[in-house]
C-alpha atoms as a PDB file:
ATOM      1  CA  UNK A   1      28.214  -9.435 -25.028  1.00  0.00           C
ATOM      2  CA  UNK A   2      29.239  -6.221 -24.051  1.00  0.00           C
ATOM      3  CA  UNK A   3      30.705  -2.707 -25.497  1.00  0.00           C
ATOM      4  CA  UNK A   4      34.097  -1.210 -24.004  1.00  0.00           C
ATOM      5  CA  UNK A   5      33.042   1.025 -20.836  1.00  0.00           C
ATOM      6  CA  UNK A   6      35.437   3.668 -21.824  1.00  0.00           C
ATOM      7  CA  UNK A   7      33.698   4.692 -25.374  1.00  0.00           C
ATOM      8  CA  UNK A   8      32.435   8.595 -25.559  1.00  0.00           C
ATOM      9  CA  UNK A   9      29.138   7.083 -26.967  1.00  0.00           C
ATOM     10  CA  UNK A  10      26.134   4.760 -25.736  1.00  0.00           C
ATOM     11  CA  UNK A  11      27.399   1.518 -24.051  1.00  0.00           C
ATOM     12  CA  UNK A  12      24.995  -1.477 -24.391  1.00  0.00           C
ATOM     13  CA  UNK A  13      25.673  -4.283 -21.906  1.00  0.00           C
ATOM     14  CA  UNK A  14      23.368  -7.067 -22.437  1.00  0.00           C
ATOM     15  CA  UNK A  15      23.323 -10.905 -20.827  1.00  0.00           C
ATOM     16  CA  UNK A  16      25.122 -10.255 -18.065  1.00  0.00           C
ATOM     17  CA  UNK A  17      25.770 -12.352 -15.173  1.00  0.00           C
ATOM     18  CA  UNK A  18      24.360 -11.049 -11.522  1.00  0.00           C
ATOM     19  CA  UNK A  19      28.671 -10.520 -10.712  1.00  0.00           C
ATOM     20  CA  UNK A  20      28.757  -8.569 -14.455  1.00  0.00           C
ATOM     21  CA  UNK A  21      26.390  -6.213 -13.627  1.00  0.00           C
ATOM     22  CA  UNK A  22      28.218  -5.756 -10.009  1.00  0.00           C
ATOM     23  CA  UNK A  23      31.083  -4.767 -12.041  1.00  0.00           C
ATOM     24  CA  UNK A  24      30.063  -2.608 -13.831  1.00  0.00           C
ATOM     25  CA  UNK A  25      28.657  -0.258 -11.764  1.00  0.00           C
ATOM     26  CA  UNK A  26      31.434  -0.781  -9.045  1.00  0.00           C
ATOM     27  CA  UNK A  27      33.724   0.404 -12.605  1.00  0.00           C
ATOM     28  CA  UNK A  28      31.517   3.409 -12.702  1.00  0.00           C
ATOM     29  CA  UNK A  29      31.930   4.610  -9.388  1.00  0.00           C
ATOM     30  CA  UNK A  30      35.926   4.061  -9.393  1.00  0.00           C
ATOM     31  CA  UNK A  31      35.474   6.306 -12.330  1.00  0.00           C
ATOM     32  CA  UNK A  32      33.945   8.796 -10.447  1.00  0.00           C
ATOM     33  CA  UNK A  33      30.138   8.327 -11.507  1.00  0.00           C
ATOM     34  CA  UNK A  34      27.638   8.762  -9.301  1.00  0.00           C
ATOM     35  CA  UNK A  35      25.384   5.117 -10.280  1.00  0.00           C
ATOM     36  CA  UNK A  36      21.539   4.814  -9.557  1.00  0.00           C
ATOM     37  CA  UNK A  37      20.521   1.195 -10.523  1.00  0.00           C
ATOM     38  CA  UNK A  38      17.218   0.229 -11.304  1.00  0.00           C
ATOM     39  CA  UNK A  39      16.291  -3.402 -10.778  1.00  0.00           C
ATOM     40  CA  UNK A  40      13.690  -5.815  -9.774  1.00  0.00           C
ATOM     41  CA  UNK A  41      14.844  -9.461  -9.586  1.00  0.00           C
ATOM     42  CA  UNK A  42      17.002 -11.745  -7.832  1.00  0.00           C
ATOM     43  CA  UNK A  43      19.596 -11.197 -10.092  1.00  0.00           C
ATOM     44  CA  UNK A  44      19.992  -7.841  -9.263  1.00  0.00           C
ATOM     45  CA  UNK A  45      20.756  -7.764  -5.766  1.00  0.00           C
ATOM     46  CA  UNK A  46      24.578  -7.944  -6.267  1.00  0.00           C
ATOM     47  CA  UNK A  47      24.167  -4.701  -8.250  1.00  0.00           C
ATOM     48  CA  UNK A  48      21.465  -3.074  -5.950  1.00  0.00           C
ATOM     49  CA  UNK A  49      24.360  -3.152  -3.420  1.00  0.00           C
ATOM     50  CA  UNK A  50      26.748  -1.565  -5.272  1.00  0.00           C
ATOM     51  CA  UNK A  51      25.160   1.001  -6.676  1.00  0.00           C
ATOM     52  CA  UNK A  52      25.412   4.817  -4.918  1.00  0.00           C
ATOM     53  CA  UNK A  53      21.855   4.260  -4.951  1.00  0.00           C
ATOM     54  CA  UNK A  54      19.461   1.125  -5.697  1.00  0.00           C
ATOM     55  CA  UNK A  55      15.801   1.587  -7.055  1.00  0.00           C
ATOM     56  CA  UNK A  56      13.576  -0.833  -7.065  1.00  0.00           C
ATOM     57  CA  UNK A  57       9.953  -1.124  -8.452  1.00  0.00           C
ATOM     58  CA  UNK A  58       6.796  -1.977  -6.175  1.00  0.00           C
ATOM     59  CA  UNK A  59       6.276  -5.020  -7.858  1.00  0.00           C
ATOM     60  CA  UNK A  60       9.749  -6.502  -7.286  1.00  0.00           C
ATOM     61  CA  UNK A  61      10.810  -9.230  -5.403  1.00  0.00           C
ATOM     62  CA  UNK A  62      10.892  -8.950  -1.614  1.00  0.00           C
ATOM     63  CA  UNK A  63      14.599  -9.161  -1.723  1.00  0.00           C
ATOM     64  CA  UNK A  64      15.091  -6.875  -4.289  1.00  0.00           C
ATOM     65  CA  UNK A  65      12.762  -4.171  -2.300  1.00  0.00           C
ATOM     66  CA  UNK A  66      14.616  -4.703   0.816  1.00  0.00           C
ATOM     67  CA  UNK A  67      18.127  -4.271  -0.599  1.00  0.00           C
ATOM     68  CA  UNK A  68      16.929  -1.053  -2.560  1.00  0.00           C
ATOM     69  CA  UNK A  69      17.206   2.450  -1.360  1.00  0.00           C
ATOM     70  CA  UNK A  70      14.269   4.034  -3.123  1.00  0.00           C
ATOM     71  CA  UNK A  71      11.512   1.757  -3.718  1.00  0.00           C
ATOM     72  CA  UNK A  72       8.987   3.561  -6.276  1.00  0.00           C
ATOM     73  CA  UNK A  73       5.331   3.121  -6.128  1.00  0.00           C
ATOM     74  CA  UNK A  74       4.334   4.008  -9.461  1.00  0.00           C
ATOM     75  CA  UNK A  75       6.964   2.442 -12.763  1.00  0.00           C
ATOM     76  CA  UNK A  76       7.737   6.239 -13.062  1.00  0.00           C
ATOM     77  CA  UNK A  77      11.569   7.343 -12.989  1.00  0.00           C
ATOM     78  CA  UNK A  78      10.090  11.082 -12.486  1.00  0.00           C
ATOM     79  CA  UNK A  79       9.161  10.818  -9.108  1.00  0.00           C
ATOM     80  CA  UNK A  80      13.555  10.400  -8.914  1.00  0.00           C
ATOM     81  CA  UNK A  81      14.391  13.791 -10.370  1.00  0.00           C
ATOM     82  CA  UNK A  82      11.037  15.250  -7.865  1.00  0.00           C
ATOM     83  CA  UNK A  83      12.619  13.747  -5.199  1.00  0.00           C
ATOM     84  CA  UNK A  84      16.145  14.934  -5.822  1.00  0.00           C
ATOM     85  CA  UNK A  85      14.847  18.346  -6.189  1.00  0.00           C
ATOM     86  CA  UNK A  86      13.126  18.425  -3.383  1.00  0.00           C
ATOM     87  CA  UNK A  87      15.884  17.295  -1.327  1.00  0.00           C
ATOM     88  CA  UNK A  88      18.196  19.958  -2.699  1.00  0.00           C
ATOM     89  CA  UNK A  89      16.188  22.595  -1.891  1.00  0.00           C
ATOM     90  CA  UNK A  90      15.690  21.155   1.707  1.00  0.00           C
ATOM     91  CA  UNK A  91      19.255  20.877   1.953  1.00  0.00           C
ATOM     92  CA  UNK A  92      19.882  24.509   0.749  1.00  0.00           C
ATOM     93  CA  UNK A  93      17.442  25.680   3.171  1.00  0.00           C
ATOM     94  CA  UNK A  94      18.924  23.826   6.318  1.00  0.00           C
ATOM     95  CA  UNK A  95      22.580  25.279   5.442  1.00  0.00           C
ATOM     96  CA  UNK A  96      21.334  28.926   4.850  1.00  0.00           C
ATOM     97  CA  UNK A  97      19.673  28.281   8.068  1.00  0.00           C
ATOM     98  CA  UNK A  98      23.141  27.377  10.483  1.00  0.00           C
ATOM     99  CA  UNK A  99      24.729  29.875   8.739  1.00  0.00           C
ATOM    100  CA  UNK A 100      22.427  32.760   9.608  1.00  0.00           C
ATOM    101  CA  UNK A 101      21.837  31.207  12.979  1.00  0.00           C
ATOM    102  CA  UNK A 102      25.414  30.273  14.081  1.00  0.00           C
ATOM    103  CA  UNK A 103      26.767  33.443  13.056  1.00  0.00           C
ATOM    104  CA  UNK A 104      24.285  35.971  14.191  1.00  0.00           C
ATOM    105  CA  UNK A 105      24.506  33.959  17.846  1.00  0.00           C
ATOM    106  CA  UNK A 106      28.237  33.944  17.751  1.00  0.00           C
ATOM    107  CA  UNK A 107      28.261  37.745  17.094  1.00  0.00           C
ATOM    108  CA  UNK A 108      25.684  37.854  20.271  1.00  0.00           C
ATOM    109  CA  UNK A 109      28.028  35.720  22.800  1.00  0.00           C
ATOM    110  CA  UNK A 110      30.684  37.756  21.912  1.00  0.00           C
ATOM    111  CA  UNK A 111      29.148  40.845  22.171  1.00  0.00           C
ATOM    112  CA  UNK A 112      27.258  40.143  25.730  1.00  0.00           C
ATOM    113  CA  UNK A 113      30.585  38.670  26.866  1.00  0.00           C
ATOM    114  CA  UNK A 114      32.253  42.100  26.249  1.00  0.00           C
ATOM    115  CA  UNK A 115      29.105  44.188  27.649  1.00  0.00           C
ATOM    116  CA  UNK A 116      29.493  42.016  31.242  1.00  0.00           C
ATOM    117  CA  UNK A 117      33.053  43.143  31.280  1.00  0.00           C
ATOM    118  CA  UNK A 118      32.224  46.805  30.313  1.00  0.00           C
ATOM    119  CA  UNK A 119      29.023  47.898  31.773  1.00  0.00           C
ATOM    120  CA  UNK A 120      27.905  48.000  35.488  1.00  0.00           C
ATOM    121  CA  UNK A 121      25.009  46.703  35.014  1.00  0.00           C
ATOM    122  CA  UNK A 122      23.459  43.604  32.665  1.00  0.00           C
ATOM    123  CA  UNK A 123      23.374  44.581  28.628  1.00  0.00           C
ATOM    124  CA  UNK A 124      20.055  42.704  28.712  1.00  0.00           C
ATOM    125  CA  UNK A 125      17.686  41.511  31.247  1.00  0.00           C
ATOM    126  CA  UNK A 126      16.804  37.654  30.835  1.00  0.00           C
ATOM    127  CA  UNK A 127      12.838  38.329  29.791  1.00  0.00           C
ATOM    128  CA  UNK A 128      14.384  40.707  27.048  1.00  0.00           C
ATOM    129  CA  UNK A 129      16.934  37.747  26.026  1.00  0.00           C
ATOM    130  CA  UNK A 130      13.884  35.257  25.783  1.00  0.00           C
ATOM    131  CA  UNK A 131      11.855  37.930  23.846  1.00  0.00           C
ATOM    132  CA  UNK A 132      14.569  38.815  21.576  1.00  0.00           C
ATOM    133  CA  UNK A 133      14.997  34.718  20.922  1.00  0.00           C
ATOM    134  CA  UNK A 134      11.830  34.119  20.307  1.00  0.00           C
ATOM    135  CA  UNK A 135      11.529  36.561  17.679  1.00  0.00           C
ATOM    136  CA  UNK A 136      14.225  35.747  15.971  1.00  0.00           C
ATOM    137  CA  UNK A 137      13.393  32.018  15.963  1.00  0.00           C
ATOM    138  CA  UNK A 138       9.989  32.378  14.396  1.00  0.00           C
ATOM    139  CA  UNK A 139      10.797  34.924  11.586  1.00  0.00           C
ATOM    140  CA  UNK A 140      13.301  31.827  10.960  1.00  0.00           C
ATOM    141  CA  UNK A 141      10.428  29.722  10.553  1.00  0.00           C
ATOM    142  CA  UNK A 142      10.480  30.881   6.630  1.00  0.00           C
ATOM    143  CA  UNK A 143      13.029  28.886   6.148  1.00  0.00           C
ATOM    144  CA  UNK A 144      11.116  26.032   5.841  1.00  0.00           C
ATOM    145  CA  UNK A 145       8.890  28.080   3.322  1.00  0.00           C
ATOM    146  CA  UNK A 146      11.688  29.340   1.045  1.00  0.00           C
ATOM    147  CA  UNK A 147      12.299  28.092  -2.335  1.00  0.00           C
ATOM    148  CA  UNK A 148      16.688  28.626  -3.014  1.00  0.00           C
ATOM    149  CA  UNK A 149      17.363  29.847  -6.477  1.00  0.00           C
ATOM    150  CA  UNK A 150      18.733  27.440  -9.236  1.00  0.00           C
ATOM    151  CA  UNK A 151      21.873  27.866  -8.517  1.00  0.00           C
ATOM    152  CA  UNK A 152      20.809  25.281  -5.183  1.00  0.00           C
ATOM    153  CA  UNK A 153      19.734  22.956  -7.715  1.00  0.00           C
ATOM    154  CA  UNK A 154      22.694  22.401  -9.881  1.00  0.00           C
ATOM    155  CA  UNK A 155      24.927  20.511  -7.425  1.00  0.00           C
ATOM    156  CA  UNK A 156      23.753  19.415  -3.856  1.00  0.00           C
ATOM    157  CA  UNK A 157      25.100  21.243  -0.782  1.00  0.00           C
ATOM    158  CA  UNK A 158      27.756  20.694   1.036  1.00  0.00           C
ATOM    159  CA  UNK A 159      28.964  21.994   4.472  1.00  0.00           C
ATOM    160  CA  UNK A 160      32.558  21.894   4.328  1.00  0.00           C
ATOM    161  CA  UNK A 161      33.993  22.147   8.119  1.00  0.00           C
ATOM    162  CA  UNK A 162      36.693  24.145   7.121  1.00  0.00           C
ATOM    163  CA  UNK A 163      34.554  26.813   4.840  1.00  0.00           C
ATOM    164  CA  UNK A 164      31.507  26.816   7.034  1.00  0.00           C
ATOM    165  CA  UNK A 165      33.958  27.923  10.401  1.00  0.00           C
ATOM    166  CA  UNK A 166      35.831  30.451   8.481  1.00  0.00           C
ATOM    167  CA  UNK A 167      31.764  31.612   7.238  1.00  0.00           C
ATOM    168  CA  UNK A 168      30.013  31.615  10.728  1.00  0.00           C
ATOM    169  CA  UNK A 169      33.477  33.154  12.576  1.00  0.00           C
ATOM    170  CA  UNK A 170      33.609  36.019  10.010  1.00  0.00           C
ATOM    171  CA  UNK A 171      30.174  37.063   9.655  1.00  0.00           C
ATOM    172  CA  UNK A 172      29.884  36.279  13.594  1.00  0.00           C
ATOM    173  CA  UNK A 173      32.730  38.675  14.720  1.00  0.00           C
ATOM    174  CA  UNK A 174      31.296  40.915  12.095  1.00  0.00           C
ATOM    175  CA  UNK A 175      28.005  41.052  13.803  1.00  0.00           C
ATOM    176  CA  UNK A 176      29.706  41.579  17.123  1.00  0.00           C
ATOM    177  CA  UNK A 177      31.379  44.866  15.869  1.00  0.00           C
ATOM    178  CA  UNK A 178      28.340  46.076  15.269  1.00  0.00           C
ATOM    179  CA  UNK A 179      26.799  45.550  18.849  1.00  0.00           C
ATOM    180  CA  UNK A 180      30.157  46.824  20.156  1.00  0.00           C
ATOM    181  CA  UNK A 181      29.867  49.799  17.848  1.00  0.00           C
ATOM    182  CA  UNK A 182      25.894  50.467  19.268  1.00  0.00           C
ATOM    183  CA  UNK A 183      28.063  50.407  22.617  1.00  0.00           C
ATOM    184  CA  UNK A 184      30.160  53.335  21.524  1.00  0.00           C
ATOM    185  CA  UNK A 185      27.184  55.181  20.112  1.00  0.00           C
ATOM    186  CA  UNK A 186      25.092  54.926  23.440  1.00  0.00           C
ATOM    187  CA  UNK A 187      27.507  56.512  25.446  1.00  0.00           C
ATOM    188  CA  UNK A 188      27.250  59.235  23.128  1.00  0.00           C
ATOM    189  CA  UNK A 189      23.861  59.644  23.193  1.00  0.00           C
ATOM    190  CA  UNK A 190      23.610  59.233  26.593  1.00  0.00           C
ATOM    191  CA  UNK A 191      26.111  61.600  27.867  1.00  0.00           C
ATOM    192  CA  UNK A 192      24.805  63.469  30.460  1.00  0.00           C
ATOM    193  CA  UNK A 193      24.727  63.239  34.090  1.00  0.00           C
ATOM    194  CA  UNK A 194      23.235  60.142  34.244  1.00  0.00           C
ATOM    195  CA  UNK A 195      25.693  58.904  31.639  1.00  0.00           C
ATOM    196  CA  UNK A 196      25.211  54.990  30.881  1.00  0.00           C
ATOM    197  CA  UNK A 197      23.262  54.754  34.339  1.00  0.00           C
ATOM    198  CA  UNK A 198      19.997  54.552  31.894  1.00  0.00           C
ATOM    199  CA  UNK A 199      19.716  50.686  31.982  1.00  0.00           C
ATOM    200  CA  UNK A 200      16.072  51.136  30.496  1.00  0.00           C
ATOM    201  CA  UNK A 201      17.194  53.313  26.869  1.00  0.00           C
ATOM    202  CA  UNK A 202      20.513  51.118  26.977  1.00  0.00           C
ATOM    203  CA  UNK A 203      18.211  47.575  27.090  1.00  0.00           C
ATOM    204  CA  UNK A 204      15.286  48.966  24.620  1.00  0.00           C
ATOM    205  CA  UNK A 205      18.525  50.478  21.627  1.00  0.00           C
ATOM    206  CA  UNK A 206      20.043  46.932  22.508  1.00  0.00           C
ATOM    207  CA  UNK A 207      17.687  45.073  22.086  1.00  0.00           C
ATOM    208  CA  UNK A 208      16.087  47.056  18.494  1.00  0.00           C
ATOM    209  CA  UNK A 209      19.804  46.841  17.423  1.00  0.00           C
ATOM    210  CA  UNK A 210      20.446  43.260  17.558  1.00  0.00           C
ATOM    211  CA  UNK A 211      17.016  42.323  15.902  1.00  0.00           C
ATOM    212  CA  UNK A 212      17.347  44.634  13.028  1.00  0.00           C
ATOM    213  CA  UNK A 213      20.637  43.055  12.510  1.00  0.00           C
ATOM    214  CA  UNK A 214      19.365  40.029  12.466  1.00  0.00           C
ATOM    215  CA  UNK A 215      16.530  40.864   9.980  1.00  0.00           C
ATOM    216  CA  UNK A 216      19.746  42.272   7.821  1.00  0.00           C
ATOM    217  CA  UNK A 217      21.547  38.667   8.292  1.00  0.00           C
ATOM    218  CA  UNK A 218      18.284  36.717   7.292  1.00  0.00           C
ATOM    219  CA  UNK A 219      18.354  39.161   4.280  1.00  0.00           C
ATOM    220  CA  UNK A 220      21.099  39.247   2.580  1.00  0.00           C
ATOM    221  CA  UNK A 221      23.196  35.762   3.477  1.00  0.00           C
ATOM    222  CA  UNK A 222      20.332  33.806   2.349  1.00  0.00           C
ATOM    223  CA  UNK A 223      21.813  34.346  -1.125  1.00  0.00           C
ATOM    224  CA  UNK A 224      20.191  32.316  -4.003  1.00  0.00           C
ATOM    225  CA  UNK A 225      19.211  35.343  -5.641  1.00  0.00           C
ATOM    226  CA  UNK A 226      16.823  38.562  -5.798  1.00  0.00           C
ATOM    227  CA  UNK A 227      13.707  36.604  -5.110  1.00  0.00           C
ATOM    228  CA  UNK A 228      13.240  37.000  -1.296  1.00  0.00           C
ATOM    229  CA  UNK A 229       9.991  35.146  -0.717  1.00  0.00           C
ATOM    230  CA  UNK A 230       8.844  34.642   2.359  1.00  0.00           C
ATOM    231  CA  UNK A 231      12.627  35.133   3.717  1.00  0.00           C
ATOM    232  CA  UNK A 232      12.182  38.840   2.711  1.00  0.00           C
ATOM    233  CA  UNK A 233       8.472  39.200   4.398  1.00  0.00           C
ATOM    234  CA  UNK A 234       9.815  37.504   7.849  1.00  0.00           C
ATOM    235  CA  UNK A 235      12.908  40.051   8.185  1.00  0.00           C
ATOM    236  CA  UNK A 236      10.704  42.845   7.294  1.00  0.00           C
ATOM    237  CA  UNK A 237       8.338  41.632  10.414  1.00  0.00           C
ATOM    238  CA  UNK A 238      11.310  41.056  12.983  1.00  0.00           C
ATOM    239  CA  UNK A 239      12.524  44.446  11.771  1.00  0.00           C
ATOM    240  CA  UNK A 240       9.345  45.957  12.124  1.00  0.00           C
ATOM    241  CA  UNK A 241       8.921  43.887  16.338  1.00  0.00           C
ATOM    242  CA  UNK A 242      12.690  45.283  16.740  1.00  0.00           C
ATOM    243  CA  UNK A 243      11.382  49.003  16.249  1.00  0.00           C
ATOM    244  CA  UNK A 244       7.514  48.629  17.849  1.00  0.00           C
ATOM    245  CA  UNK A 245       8.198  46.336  20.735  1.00  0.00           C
ATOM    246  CA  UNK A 246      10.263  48.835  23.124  1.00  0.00           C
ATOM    247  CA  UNK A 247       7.858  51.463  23.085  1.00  0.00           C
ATOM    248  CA  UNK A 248       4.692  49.372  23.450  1.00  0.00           C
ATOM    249  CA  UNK A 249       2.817  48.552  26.375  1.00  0.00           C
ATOM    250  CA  UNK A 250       4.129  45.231  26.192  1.00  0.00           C
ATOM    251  CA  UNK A 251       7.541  46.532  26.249  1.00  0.00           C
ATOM    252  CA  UNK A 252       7.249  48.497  28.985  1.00  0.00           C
ATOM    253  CA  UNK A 253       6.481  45.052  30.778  1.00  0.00           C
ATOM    254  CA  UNK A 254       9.690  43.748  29.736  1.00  0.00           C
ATOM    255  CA  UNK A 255      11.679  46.633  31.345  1.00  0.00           C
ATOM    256  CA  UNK A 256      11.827  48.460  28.068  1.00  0.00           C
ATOM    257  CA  UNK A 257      10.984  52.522  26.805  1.00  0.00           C
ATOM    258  CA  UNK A 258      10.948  54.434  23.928  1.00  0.00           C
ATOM    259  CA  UNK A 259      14.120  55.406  22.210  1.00  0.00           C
ATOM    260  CA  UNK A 260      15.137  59.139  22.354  1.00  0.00           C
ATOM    261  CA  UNK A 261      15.720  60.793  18.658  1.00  0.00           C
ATOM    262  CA  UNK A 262      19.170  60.819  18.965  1.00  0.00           C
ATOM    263  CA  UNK A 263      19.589  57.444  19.510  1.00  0.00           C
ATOM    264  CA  UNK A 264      17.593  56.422  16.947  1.00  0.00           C
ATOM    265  CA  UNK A 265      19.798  58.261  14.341  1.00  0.00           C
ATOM    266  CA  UNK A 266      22.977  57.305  15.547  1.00  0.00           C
ATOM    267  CA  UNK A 267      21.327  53.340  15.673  1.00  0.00           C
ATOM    268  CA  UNK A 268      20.445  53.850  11.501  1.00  0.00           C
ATOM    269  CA  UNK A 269      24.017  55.339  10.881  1.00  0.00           C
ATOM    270  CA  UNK A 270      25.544  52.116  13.098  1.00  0.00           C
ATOM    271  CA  UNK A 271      22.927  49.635  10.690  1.00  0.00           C
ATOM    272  CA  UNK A 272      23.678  51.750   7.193  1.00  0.00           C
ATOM    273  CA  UNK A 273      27.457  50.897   7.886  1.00  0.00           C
ATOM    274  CA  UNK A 274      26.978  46.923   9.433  1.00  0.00           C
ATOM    275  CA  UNK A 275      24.685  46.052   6.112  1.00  0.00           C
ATOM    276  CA  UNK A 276      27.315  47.982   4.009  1.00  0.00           C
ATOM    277  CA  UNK A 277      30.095  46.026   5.271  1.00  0.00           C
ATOM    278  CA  UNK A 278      27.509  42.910   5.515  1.00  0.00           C
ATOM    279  CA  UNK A 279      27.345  42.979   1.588  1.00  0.00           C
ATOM    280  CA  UNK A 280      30.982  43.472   0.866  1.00  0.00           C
ATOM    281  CA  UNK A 281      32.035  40.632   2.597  1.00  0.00           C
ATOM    282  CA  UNK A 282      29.239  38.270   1.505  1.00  0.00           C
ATOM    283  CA  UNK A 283      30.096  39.204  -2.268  1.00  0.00           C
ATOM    284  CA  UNK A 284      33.885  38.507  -1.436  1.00  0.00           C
ATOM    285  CA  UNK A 285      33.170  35.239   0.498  1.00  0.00           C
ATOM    286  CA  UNK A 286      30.858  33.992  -3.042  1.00  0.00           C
ATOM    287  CA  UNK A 287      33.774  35.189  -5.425  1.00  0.00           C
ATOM    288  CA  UNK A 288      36.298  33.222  -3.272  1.00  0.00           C
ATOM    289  CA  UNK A 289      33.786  29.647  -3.111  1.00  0.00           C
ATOM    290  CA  UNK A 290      34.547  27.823  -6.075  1.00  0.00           C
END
């Protein structure tokens, strides 16, 4: 016998029929439920199947274990809801990741696509590209480390095409201003008589400018929050490499120098203004995602 599936309280189905029990949770899902069944004979199978997702104990049949999604180990439904949250959180942490990623590199293609067309001479010699990669791919190593807010745990993530273009194409261009902008301000600060003929001050500001702006990315799209973590600690570090790297020894072996003073202020009035605008339009962008 069975209660009506369509009653706002408990529904007990009992001595059902392998096909029943099929039913019912293929009625579920055209309802727009999300089923997990649990089930550990022959009987189940049908239902197993047509469940969103079929659990099955270790001490089921060999069918039943094979036609399951999750097999558990222990008769504990916790290890479900561990599992679920741990998978949320991984998934949060892989879409913060291509977001910061694609959009940062976007903002770099289109910036060093606009430097070969402006400049005389290459925006960034190919050690200082591997350099500035390499940095910027291990502080996003804490990715893997991070632990989202709750807000990642209340629905799992999705990467909508349409949203996540319109994300990495904003924030990319975005990013590119900037480096355009760091353009403008060099030829400021290197007016003179050798002008923009300094490939050495041009590489080094460059090359701090793009991984402090990265640092800010990594910062402040990761979202989730005001607990930083180890997402926080990382972009401090490649901050700190973007600032101590050109004037170091090591730097010097790259084809970099020390900044002068004025380009250093002119570089934190240029970064004051990107993470300014970098905030704006990452609190419009959440307001407008549903």
């Amino acid at each position: 016998m069975a209660g009506d599936l369509n009653d706002l309280g408990a529904t007990v189905v009992a001595r059902c029929t392998p096909e029943d029990k099929a039913r019912i949770v293929a009625g579920l899902r055209a309802a727009g439920h999300t089923v997990g069944f649990l089930g550990d004979g022959i009987n189940d199978i049908p239902a197993l199947r047509a469940a969103d997702v079929g659990i099955a104990p270790r001490t089921a049949v060999d069918l039943a274990r094979e036609t399951a999604d999750v097999v558990l180990a222990e008769k504990d439904l916790g290890a479900i809801g561990h599992a679920v949250t741990a998978g949320r959180h991984s998934s949060a942490n892989i879409a913060t990741y291509l977001r910061v990623t694609l959009s940062s590199n976007l903002g770099n293609v289109i910036a060093m696509l606009s430097a070969g067309l402006l400049l005389p001479f290459l925006p960034m010699l190919p050690a200082q590209v591997l350099a500035q990669n390499l940095c910027f791919d291990a502080a996003q190593l804490a990715f893997a480390h991070d632990r989202p807010g709750a807000t990642a745990l209340r629905r799992p993530t999705v990467l909508r095409p349409r949203a996540f273009l319109r994300f990495i194409t904003g924030f990319g261009v975005l990013n590119a201003i900037a480096d355009l902008a760091t353009f403008g301000v060099l030829a400021i600060a290197l007016r003179g008589p050798d002008a923009l003929d300094d490939e050495a001050v041009f590489h080094s500001a460059w090359f701090t400018e793009n991984l402090l702006t990265q640092a800010l990315v990594m910062f402040l799209l990761r979202g989730g929050g005001r607990r930083r973590g180890p997402i926080g600690r990382a972009a401090a570090a490649l901050a700190a490499v973007g600032v101590l790297l050109p004037p170091s020894p090591l730097g010097a072996v790259l084809g970099m120098t020390g900044l002068p003073p004025a380009c250093l202020l002119l570089l934190a009035v240029v970064l004051g203004l990107y993470a300014l605008a970098l905030r704006a339009v990452r609190a419009r962008h959440d307001r407008r995602r549903p």
